[in-house]
PDB file of N, CA and C in Angstrom:
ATOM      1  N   UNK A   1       0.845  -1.188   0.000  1.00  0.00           N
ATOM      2  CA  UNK A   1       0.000   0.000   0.000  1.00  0.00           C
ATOM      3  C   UNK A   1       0.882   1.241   0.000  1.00  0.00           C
ATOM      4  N   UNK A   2       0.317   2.128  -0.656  1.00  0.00           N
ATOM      5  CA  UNK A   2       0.879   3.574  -0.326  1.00  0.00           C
ATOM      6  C   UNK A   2       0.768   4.932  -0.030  1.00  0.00           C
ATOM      7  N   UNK A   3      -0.317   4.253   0.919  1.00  0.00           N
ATOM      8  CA  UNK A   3      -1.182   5.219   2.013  1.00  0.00           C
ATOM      9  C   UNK A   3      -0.036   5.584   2.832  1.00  0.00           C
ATOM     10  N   UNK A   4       0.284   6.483   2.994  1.00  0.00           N
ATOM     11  CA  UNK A   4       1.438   7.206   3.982  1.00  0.00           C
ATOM     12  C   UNK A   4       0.488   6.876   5.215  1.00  0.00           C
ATOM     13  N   UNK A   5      -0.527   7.287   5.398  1.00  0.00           N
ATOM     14  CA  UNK A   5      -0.804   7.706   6.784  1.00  0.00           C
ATOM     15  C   UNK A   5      -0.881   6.002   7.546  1.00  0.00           C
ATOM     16  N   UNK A   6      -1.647   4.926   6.321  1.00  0.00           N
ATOM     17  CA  UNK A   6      -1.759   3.758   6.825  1.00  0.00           C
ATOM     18  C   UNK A   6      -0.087   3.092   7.047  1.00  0.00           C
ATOM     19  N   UNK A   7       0.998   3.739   6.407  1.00  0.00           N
ATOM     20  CA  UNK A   7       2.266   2.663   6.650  1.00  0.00           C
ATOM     21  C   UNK A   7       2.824   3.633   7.733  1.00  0.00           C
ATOM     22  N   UNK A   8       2.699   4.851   8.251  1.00  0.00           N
ATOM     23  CA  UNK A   8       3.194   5.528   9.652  1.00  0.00           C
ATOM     24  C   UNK A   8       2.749   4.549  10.705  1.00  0.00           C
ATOM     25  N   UNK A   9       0.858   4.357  10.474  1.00  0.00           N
ATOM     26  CA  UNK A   9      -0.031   3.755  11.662  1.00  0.00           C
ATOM     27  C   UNK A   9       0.889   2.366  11.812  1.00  0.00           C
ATOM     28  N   UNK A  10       1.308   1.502  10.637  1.00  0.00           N
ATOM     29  CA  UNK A  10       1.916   0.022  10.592  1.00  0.00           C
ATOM     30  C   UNK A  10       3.450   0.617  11.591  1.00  0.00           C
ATOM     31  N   UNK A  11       3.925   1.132  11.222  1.00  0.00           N
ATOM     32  CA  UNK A  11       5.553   1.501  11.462  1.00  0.00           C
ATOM     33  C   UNK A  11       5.015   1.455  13.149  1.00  0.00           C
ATOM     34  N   UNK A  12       4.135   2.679  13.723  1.00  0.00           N
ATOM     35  CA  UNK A  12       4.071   2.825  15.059  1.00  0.00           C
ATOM     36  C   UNK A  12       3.997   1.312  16.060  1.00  0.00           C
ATOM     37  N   UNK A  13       2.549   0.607  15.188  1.00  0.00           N
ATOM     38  CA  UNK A  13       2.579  -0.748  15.744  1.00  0.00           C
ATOM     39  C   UNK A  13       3.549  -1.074  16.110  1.00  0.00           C
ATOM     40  N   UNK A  14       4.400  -1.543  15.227  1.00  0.00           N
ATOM     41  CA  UNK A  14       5.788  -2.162  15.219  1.00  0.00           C
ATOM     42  C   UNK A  14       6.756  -1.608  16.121  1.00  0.00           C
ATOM     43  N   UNK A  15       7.149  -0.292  16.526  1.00  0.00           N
ATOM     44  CA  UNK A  15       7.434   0.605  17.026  1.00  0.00           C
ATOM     45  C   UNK A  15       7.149  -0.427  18.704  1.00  0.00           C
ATOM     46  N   UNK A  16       6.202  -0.046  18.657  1.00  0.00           N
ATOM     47  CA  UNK A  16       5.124  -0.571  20.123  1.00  0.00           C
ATOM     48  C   UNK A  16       5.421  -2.496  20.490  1.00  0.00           C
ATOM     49  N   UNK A  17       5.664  -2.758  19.333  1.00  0.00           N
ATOM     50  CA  UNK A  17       5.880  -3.923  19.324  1.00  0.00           C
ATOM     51  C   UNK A  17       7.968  -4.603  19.503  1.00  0.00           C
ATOM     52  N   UNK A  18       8.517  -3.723  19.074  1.00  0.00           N
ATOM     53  CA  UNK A  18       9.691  -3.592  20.027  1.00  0.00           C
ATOM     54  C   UNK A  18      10.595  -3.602  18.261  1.00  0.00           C
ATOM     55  N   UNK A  19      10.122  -3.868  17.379  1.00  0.00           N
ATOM     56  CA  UNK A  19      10.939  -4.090  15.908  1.00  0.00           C
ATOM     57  C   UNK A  19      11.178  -2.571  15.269  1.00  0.00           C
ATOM     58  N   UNK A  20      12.415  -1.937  16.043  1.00  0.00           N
ATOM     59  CA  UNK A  20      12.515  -1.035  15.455  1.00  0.00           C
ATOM     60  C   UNK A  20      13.159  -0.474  14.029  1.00  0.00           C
ATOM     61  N   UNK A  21      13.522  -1.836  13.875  1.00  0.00           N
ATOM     62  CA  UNK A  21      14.189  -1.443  12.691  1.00  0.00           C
ATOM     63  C   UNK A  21      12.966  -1.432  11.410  1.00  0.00           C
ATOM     64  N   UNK A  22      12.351  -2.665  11.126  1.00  0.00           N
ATOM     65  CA  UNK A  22      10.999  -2.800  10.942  1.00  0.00           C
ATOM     66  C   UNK A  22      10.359  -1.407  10.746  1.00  0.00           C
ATOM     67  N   UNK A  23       9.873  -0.729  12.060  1.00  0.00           N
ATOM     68  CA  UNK A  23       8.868   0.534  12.198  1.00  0.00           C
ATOM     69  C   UNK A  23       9.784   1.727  11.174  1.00  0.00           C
ATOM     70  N   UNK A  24      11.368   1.555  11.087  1.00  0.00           N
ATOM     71  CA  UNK A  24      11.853   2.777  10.762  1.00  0.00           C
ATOM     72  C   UNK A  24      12.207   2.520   9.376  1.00  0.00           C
ATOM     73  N   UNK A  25      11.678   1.129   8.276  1.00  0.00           N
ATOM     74  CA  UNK A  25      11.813   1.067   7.097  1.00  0.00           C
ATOM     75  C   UNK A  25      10.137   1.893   7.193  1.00  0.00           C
ATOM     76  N   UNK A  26       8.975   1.938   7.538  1.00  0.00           N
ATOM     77  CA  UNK A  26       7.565   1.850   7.461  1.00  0.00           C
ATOM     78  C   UNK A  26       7.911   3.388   7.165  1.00  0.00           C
ATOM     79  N   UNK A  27       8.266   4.060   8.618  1.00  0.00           N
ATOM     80  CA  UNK A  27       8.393   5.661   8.743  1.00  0.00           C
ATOM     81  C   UNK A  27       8.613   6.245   7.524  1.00  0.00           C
ATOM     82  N   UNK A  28      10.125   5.569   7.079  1.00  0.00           N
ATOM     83  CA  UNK A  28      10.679   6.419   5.742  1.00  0.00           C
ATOM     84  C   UNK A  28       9.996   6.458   4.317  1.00  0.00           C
ATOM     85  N   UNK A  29       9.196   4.998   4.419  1.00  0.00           N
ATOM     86  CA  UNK A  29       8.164   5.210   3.074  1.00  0.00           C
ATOM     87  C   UNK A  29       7.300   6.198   3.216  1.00  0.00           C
ATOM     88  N   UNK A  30       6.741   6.218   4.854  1.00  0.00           N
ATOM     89  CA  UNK A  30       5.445   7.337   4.462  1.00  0.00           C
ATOM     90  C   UNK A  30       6.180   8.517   4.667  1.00  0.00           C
ATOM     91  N   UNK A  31       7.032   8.760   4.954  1.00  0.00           N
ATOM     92  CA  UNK A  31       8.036  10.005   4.811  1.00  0.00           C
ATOM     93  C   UNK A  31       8.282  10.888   3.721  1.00  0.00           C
ATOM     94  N   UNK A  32       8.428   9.521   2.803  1.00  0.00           N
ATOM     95  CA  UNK A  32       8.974   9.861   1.421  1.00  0.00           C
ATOM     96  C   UNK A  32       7.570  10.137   0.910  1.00  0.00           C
ATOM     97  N   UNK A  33       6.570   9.784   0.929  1.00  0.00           N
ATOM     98  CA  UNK A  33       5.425  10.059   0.582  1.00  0.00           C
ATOM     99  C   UNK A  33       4.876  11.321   1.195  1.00  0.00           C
ATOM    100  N   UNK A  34       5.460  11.859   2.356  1.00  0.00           N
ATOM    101  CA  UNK A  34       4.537  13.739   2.862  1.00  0.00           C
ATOM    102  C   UNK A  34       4.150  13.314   4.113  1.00  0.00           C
ATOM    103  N   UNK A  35       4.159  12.075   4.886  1.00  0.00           N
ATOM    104  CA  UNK A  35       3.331  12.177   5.887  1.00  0.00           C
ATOM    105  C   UNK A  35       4.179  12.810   7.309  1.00  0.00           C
ATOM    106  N   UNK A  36       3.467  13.592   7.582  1.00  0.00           N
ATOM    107  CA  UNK A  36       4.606  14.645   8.531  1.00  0.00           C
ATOM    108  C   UNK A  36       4.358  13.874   9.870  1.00  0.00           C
ATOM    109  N   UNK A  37       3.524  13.066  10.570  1.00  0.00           N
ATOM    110  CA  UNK A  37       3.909  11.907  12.179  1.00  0.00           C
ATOM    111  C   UNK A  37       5.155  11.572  11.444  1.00  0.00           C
ATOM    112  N   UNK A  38       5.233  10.848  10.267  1.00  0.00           N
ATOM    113  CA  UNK A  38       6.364   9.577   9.901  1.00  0.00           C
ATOM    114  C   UNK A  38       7.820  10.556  10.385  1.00  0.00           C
ATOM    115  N   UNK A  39       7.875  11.692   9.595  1.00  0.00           N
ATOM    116  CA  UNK A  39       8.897  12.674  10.056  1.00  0.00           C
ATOM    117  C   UNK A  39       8.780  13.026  11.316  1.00  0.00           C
ATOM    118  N   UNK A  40       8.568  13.207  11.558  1.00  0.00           N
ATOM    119  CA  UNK A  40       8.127  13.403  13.576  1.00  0.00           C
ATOM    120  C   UNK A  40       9.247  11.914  13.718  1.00  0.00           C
ATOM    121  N   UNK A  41       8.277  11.003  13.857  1.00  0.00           N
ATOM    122  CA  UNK A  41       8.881   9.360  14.079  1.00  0.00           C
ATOM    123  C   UNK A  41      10.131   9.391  13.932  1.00  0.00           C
ATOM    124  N   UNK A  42      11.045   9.645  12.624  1.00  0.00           N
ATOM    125  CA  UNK A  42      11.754   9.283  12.007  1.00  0.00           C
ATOM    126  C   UNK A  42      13.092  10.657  12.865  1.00  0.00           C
ATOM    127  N   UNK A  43      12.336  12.062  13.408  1.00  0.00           N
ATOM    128  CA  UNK A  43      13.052  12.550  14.279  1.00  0.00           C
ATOM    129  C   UNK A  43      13.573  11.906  15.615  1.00  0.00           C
ATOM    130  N   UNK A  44      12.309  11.472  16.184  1.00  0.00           N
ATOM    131  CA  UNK A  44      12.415  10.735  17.337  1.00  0.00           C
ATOM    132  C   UNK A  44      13.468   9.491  16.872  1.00  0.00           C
ATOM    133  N   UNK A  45      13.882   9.140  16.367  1.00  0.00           N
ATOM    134  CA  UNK A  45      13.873   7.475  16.107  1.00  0.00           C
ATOM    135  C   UNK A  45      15.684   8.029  15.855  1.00  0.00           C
ATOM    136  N   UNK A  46      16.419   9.369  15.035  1.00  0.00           N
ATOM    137  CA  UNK A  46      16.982   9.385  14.870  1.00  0.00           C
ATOM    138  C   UNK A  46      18.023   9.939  15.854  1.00  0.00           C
ATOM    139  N   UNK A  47      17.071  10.541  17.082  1.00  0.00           N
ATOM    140  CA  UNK A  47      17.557  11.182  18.265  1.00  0.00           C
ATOM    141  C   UNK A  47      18.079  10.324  19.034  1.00  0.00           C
ATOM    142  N   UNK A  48      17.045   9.332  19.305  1.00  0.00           N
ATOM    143  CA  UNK A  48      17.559   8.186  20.398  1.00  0.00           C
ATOM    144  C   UNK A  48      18.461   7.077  19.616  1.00  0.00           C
ATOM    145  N   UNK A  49      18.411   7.026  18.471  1.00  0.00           N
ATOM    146  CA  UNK A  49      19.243   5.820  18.253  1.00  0.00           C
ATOM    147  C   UNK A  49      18.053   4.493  17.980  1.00  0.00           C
ATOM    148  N   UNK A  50      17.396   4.084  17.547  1.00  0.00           N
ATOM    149  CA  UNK A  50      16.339   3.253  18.025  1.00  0.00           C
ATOM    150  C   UNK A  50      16.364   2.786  16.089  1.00  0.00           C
ATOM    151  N   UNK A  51      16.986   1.843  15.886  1.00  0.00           N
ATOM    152  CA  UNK A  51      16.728   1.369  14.510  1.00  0.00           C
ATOM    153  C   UNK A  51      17.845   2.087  13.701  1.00  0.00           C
ATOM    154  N   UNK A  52      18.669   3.082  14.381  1.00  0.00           N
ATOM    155  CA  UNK A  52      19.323   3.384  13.595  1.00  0.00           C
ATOM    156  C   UNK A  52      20.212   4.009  14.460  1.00  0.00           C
ATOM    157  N   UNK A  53      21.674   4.320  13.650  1.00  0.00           N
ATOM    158  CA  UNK A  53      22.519   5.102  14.890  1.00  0.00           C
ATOM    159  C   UNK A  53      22.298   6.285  15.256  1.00  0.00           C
ATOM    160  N   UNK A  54      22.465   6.887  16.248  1.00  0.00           N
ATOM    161  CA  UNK A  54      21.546   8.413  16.255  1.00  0.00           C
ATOM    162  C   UNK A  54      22.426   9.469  15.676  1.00  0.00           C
ATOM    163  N   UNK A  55      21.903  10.398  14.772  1.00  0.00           N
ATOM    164  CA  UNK A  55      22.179  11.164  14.023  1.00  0.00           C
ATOM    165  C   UNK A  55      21.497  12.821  14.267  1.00  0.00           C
ATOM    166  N   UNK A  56      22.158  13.614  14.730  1.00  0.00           N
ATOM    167  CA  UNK A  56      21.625  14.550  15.156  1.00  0.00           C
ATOM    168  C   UNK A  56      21.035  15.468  14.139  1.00  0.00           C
ATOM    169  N   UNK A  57      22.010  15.122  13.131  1.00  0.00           N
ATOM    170  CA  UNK A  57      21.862  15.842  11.477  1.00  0.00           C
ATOM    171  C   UNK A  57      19.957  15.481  10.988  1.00  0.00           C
ATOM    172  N   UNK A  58      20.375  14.223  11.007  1.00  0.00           N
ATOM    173  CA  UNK A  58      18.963  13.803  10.794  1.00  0.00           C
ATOM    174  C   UNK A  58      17.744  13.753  11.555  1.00  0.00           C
ATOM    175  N   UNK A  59      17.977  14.005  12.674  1.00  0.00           N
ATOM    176  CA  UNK A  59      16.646  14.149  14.103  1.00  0.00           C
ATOM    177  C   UNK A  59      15.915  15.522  13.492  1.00  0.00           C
ATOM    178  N   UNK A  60      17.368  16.501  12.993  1.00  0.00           N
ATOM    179  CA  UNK A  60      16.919  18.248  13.294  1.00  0.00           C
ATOM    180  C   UNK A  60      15.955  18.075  11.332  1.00  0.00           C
ATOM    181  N   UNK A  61      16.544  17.917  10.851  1.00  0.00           N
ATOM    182  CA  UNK A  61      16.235  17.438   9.046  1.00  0.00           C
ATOM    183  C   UNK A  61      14.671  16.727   9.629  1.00  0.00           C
ATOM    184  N   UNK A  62      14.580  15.717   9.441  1.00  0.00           N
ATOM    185  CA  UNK A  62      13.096  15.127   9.878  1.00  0.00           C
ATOM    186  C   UNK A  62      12.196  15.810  11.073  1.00  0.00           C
ATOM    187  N   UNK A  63      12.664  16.781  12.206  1.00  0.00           N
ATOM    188  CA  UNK A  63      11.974  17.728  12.972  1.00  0.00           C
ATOM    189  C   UNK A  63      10.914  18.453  11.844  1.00  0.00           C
ATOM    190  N   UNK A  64      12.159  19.595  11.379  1.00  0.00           N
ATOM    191  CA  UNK A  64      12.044  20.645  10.619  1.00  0.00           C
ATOM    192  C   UNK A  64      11.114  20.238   9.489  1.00  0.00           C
ATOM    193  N   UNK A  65      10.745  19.514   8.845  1.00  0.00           N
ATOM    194  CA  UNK A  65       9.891  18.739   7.644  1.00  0.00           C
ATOM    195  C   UNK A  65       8.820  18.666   8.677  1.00  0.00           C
ATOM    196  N   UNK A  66       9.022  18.326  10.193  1.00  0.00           N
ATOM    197  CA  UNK A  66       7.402  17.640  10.655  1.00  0.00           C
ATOM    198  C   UNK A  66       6.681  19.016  10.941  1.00  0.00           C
ATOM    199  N   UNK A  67       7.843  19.471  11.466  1.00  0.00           N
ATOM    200  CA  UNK A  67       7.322  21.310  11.907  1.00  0.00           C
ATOM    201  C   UNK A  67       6.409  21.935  11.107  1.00  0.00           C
ATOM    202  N   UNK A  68       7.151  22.043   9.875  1.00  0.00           N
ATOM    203  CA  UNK A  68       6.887  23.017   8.696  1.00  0.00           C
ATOM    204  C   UNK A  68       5.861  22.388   7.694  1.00  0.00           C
ATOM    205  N   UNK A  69       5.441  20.974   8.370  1.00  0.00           N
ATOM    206  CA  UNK A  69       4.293  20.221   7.916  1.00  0.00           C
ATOM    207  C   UNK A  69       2.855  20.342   9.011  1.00  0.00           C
ATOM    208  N   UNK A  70       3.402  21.519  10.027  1.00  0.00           N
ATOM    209  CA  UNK A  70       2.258  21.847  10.982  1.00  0.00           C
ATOM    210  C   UNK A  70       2.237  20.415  12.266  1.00  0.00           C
ATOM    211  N   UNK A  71       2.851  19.746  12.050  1.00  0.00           N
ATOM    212  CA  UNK A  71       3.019  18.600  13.177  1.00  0.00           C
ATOM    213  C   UNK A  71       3.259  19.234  14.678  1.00  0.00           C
ATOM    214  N   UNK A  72       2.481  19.698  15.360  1.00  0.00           N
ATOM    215  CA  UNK A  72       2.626  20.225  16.907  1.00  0.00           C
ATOM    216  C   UNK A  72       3.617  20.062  17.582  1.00  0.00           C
ATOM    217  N   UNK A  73       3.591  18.806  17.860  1.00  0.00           N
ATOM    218  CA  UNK A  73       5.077  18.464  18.912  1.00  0.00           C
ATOM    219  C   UNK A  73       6.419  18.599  18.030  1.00  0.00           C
ATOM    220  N   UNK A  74       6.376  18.524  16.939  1.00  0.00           N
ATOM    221  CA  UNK A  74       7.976  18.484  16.170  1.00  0.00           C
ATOM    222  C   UNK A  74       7.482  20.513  16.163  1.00  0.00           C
ATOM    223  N   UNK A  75       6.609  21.355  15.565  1.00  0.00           N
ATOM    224  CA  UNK A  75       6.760  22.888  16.125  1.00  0.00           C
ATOM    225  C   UNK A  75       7.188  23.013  17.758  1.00  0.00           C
ATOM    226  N   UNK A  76       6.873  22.764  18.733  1.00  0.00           N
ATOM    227  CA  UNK A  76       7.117  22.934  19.735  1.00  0.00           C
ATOM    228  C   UNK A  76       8.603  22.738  20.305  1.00  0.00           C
ATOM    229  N   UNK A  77       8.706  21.142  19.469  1.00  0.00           N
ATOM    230  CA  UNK A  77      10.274  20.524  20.089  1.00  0.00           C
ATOM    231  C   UNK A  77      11.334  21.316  19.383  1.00  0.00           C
ATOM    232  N   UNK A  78      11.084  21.929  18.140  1.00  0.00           N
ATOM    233  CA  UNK A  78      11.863  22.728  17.425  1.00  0.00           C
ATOM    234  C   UNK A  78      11.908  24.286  18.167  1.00  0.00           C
ATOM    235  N   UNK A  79      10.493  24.489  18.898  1.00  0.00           N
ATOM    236  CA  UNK A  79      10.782  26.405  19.257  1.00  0.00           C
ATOM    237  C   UNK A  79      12.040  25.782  20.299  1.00  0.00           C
ATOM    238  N   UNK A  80      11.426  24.896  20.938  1.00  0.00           N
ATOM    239  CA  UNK A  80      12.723  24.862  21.958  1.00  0.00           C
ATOM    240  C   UNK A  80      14.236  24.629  21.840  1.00  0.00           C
ATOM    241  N   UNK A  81      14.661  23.521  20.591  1.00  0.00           N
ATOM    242  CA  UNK A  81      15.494  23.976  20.102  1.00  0.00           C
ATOM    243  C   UNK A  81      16.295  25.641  19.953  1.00  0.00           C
ATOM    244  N   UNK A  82      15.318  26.143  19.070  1.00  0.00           N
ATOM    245  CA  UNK A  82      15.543  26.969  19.047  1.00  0.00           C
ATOM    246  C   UNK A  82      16.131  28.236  20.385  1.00  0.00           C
ATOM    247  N   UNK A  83      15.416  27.919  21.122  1.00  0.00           N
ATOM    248  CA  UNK A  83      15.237  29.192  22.690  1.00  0.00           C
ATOM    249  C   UNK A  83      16.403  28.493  22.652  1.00  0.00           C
ATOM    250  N   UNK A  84      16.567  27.138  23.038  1.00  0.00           N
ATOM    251  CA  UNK A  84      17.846  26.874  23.926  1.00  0.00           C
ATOM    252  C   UNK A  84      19.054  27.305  22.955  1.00  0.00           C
ATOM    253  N   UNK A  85      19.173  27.788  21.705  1.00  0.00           N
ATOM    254  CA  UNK A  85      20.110  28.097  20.779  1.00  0.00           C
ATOM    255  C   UNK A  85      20.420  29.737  21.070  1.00  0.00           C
ATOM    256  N   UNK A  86      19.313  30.501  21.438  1.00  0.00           N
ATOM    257  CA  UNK A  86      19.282  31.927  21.660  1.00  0.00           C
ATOM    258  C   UNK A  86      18.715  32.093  20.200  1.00  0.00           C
ATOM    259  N   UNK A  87      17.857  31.774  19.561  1.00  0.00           N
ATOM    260  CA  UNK A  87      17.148  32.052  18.223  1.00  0.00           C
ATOM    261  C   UNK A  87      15.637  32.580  18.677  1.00  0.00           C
TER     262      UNK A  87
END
């Protein structure tokens, strides 16, 4: 399928279900497809390390896409970024 929103919902399962590597092939399809949770996810996922090695480059890159896709918590986690930068 290539319902973004239905392969984020699959990725989270999985996520929940402990297969992170699994959830973080799911994320990047609906990623690549616009779905701004998957970027959210795919921030989270790249922060902690969880399926992948953590990459700070890529946490702030997949934030900034969830942000600027109106995603709440990736706007929020980014103002703070930001404050704590002096921006």
């Amino acid at each position: 399928a290539n319902d973004p929103v239905v392969l984020c919902e699959e990725g989270i399962e999985l996520y929940k279900k402990g297969d992170d590597n699994k959830a973080f092939e799911y994320f990047t399809k609906a990623a690549e497809l616009g779905d701004v949770a998957a970027h959210y996810n795919l921030s989270c996922m790249n922060r902690d390390g969880h399926g992948v090695e953590k990459d700070w480059r890529k946490c702030l890159h997949h934030l900034v896409v969830a942000a600027i896709g109106g995603h709440p918590t990736a706007r929020y986690n980014l103002g703070c970024i930001e404050w704590h930068n002096g921006n």
